[in-house]
C-alpha atoms as a PDB file:
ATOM      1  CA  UNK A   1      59.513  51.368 200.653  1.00  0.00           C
ATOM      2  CA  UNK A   2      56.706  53.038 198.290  1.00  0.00           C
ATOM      3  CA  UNK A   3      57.380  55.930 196.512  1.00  0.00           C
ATOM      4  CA  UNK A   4      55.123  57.806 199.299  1.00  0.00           C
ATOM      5  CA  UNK A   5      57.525  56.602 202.054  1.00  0.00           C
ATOM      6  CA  UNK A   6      60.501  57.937 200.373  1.00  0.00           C
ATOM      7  CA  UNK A   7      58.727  61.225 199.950  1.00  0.00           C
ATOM      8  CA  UNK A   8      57.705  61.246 203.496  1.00  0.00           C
ATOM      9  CA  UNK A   9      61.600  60.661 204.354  1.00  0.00           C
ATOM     10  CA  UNK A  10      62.395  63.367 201.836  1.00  0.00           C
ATOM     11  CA  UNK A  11      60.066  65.874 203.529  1.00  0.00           C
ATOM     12  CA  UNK A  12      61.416  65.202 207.035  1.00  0.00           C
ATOM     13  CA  UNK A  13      64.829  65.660 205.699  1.00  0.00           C
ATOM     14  CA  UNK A  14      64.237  69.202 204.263  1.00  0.00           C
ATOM     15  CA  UNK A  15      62.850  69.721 207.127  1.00  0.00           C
ATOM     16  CA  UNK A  16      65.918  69.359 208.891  1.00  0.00           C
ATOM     17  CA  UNK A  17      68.328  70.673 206.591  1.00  0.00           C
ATOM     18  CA  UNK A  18      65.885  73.917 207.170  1.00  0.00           C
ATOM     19  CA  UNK A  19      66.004  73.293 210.704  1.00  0.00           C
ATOM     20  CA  UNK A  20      69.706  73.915 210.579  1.00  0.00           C
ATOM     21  CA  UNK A  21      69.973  76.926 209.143  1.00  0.00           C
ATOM     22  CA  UNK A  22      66.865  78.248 211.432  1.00  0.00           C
ATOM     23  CA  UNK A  23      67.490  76.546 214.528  1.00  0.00           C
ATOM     24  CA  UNK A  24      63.757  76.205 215.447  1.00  0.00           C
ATOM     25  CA  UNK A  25      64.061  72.411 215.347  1.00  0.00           C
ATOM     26  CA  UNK A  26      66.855  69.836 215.821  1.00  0.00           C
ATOM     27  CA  UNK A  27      67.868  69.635 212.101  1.00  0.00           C
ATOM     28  CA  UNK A  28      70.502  67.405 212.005  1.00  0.00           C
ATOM     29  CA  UNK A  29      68.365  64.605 214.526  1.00  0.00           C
ATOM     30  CA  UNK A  30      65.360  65.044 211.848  1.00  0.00           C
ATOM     31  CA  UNK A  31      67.829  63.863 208.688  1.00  0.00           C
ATOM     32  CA  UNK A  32      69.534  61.117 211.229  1.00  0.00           C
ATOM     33  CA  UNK A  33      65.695  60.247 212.657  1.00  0.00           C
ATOM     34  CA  UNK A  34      64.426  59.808 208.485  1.00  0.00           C
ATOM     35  CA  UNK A  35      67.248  58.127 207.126  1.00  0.00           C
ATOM     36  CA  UNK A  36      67.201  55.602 210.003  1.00  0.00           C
ATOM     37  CA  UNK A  37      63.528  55.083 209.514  1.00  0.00           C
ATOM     38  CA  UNK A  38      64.072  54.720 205.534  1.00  0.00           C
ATOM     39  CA  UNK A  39      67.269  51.853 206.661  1.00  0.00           C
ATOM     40  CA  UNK A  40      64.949  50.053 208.724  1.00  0.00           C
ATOM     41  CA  UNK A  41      61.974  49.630 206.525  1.00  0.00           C
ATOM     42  CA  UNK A  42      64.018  49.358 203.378  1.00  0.00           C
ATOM     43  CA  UNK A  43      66.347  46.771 205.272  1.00  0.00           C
ATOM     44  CA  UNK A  44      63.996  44.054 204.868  1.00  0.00           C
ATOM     45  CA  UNK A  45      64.571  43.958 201.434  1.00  0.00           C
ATOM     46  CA  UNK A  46      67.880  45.367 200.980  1.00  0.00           C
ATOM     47  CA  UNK A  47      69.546  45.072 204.326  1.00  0.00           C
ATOM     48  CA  UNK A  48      73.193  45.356 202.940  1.00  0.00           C
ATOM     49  CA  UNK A  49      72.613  48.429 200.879  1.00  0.00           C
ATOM     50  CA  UNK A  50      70.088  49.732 203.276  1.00  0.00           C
ATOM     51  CA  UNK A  51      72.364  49.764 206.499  1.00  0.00           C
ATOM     52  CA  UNK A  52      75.785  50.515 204.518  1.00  0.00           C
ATOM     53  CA  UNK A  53      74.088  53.857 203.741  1.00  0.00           C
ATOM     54  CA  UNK A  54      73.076  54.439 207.115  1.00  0.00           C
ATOM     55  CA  UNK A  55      76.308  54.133 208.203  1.00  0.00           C
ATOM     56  CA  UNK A  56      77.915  56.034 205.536  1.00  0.00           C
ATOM     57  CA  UNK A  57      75.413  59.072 206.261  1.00  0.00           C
ATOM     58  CA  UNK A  58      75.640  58.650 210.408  1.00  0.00           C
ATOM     59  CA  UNK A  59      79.652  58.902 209.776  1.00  0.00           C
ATOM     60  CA  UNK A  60      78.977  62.241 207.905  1.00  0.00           C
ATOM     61  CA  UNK A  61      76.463  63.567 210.391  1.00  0.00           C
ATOM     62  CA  UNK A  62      78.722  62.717 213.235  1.00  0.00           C
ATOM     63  CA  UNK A  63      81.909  64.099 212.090  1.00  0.00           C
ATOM     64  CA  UNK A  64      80.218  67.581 210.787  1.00  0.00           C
ATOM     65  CA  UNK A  65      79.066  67.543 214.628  1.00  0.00           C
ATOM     66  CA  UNK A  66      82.654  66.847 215.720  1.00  0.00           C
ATOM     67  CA  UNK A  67      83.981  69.628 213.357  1.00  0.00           C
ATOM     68  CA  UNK A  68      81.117  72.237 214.294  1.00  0.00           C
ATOM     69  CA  UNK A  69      82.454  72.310 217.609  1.00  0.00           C
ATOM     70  CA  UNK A  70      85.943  72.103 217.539  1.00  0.00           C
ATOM     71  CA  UNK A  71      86.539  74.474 214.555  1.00  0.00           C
ATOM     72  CA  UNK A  72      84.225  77.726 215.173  1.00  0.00           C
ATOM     73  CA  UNK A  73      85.619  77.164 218.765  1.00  0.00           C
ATOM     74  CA  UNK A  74      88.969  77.255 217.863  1.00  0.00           C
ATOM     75  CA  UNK A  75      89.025  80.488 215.860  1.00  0.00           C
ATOM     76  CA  UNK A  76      87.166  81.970 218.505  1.00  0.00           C
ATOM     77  CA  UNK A  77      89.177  81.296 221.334  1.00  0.00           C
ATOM     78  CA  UNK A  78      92.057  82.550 219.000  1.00  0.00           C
ATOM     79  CA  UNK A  79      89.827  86.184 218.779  1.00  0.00           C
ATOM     80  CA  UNK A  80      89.751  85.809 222.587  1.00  0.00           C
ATOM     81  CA  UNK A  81      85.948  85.508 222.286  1.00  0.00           C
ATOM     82  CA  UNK A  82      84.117  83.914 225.484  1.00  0.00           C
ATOM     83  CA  UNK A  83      81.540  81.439 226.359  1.00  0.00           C
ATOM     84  CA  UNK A  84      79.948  83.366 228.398  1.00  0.00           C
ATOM     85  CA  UNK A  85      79.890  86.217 225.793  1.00  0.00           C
ATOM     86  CA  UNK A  86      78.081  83.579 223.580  1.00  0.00           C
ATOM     87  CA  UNK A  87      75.843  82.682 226.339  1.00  0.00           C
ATOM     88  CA  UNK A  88      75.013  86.002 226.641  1.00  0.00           C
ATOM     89  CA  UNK A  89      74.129  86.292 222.700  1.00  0.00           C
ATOM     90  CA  UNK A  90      72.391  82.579 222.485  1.00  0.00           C
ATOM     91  CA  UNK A  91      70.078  84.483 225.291  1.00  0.00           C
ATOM     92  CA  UNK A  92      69.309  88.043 223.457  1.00  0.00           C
ATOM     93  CA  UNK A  93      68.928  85.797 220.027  1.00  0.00           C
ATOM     94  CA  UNK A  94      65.936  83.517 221.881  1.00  0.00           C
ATOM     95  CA  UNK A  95      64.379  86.591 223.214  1.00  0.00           C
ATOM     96  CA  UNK A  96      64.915  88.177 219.815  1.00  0.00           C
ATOM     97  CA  UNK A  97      63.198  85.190 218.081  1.00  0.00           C
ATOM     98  CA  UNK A  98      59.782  85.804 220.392  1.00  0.00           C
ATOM     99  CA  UNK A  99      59.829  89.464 219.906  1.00  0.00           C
ATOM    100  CA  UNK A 100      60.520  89.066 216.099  1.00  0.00           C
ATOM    101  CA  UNK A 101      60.208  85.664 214.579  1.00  0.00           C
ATOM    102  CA  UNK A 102      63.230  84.202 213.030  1.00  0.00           C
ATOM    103  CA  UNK A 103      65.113  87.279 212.218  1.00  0.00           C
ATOM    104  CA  UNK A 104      65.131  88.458 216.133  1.00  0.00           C
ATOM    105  CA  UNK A 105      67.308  85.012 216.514  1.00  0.00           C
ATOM    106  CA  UNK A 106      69.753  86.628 214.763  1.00  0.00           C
ATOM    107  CA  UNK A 107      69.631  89.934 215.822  1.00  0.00           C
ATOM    108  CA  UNK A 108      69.091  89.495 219.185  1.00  0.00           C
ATOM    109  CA  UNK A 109      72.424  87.480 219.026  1.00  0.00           C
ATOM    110  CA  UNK A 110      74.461  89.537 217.416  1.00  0.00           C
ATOM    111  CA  UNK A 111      73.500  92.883 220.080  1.00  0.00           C
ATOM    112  CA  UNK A 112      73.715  90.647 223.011  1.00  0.00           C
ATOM    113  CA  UNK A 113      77.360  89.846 221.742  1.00  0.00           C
ATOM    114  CA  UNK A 114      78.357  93.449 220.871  1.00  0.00           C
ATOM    115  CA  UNK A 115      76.441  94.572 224.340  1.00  0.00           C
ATOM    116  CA  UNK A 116      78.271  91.792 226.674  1.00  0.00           C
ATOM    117  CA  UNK A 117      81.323  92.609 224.953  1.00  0.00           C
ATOM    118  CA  UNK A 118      80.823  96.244 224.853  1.00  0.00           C
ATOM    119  CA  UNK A 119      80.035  95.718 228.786  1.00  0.00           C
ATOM    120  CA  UNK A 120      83.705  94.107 229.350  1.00  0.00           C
ATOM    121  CA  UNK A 121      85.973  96.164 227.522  1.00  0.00           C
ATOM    122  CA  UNK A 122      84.669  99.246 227.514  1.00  0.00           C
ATOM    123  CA  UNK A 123      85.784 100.104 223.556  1.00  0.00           C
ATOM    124  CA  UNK A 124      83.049 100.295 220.860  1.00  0.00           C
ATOM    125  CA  UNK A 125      86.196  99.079 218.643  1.00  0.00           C
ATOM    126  CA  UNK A 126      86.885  96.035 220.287  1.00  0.00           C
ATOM    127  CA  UNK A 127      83.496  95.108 220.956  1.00  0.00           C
ATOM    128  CA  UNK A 128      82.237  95.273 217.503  1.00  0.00           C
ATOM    129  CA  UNK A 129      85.167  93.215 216.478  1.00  0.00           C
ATOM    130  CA  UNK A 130      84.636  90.606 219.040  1.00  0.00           C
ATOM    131  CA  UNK A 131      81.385  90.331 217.686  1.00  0.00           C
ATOM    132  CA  UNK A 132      82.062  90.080 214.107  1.00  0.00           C
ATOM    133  CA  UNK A 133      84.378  86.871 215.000  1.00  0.00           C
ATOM    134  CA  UNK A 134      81.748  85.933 217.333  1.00  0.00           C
ATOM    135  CA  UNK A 135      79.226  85.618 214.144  1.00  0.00           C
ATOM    136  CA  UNK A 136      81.451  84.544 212.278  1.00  0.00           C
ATOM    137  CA  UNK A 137      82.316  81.472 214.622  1.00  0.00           C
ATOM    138  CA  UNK A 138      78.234  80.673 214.184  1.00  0.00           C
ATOM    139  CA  UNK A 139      77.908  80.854 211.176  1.00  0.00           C
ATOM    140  CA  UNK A 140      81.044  78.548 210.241  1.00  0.00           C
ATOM    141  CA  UNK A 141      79.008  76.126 212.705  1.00  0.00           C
ATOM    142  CA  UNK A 142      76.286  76.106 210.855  1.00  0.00           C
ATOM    143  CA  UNK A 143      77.484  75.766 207.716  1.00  0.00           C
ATOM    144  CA  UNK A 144      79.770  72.878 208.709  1.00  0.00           C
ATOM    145  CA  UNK A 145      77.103  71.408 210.345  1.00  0.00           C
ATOM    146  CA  UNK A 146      74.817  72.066 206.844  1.00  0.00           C
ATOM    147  CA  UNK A 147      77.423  71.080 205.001  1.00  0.00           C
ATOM    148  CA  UNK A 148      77.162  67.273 206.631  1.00  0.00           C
ATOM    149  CA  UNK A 149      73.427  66.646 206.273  1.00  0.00           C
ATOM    150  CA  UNK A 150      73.936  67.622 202.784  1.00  0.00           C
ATOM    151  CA  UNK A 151      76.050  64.917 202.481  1.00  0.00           C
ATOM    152  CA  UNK A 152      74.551  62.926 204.351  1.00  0.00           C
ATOM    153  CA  UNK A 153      71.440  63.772 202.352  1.00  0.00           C
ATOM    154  CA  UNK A 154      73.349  62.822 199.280  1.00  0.00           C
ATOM    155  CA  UNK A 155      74.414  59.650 200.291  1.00  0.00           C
ATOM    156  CA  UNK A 156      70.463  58.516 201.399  1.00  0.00           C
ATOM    157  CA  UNK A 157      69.458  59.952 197.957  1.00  0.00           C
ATOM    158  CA  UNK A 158      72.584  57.352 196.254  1.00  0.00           C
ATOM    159  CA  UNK A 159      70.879  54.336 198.460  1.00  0.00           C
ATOM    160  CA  UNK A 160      67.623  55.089 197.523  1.00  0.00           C
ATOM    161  CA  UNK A 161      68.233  55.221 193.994  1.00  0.00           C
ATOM    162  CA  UNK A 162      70.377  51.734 194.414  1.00  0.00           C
ATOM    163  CA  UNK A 163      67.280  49.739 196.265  1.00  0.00           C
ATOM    164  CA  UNK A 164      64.919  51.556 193.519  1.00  0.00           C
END
């Protein structure tokens, strides 16, 4: 792959890796999409090195998916913090996002949380606590989830510098 190529991959990776941290875009299917595209042009001249990276990185993507669910959801369920509570939150934060771009995601989440919450038990207290778990359980999602296309990331850069 030309040095352009690699650049374009590179560009579509921070792309994602952004897209993770600002859910706007699927982030971690832009760093699978580019390093599968880099593995299949590069795998005509390096197919072993080409598609052990791609594996390597998939493996990383997929278990940082496996462990962004199970995880945040754990410690949540544990604070006695419910779906539909999130729901409730995932809906404020994408109204949030039109009425102020990017931050309103995360605004809108968090009052949509405290106000669902707030709405079912009735106790400032125990709302604002169920949110601050709530927030917490995101943001351990996406930082597990950041943490893998990093990695991922890491590995691609390792195979490029190996065909190059």
């Amino acid at each position: 792959m030309s040095a352009g190529g690699i650049i374009l991959v590179a560009l579509v990776i921070a792309v994602g890796l952004v897209g993770i941290v600002v859910p706007v875009l699927p982030g971690t299917l832009l760093v699978f999409g580019a390093i599968l595209v880099w593995a299949v042009i590069e795998g005509r001249e390096y197919p072993v090195t080409a598609w052990v990276t791609f594996a390597a990185a998939s493996a990383l993507l997929a278990a940082a998916m496996a462990v962004k669910y199970l995880w945040p959801v754990k410690r949540m369920r544990a604070a006695e913090v419910r779906t539909r509570i999130l729901v409730v939150g995932a809906v404020f934060g994408i109204i949030g996002f039109f009425v102020i771009p990017v931050l309103g995601l995360v605004l809108g989440f968090v009052l949509g949380v405290y106000l669902a919450e707030l709405a079912d038990r009735r106790d400032q207290r125990l709302a604002w606590t169920s949110t601050k778990e709530a927030v917490k359980g995101v943001a351990l999602s996406v930082g597990v989830e950041l943490a893998g296309a990093v990695l991922a990331t890491a590995v691609w850069v390792i195979g490029v510098y190996v065909t190059h």
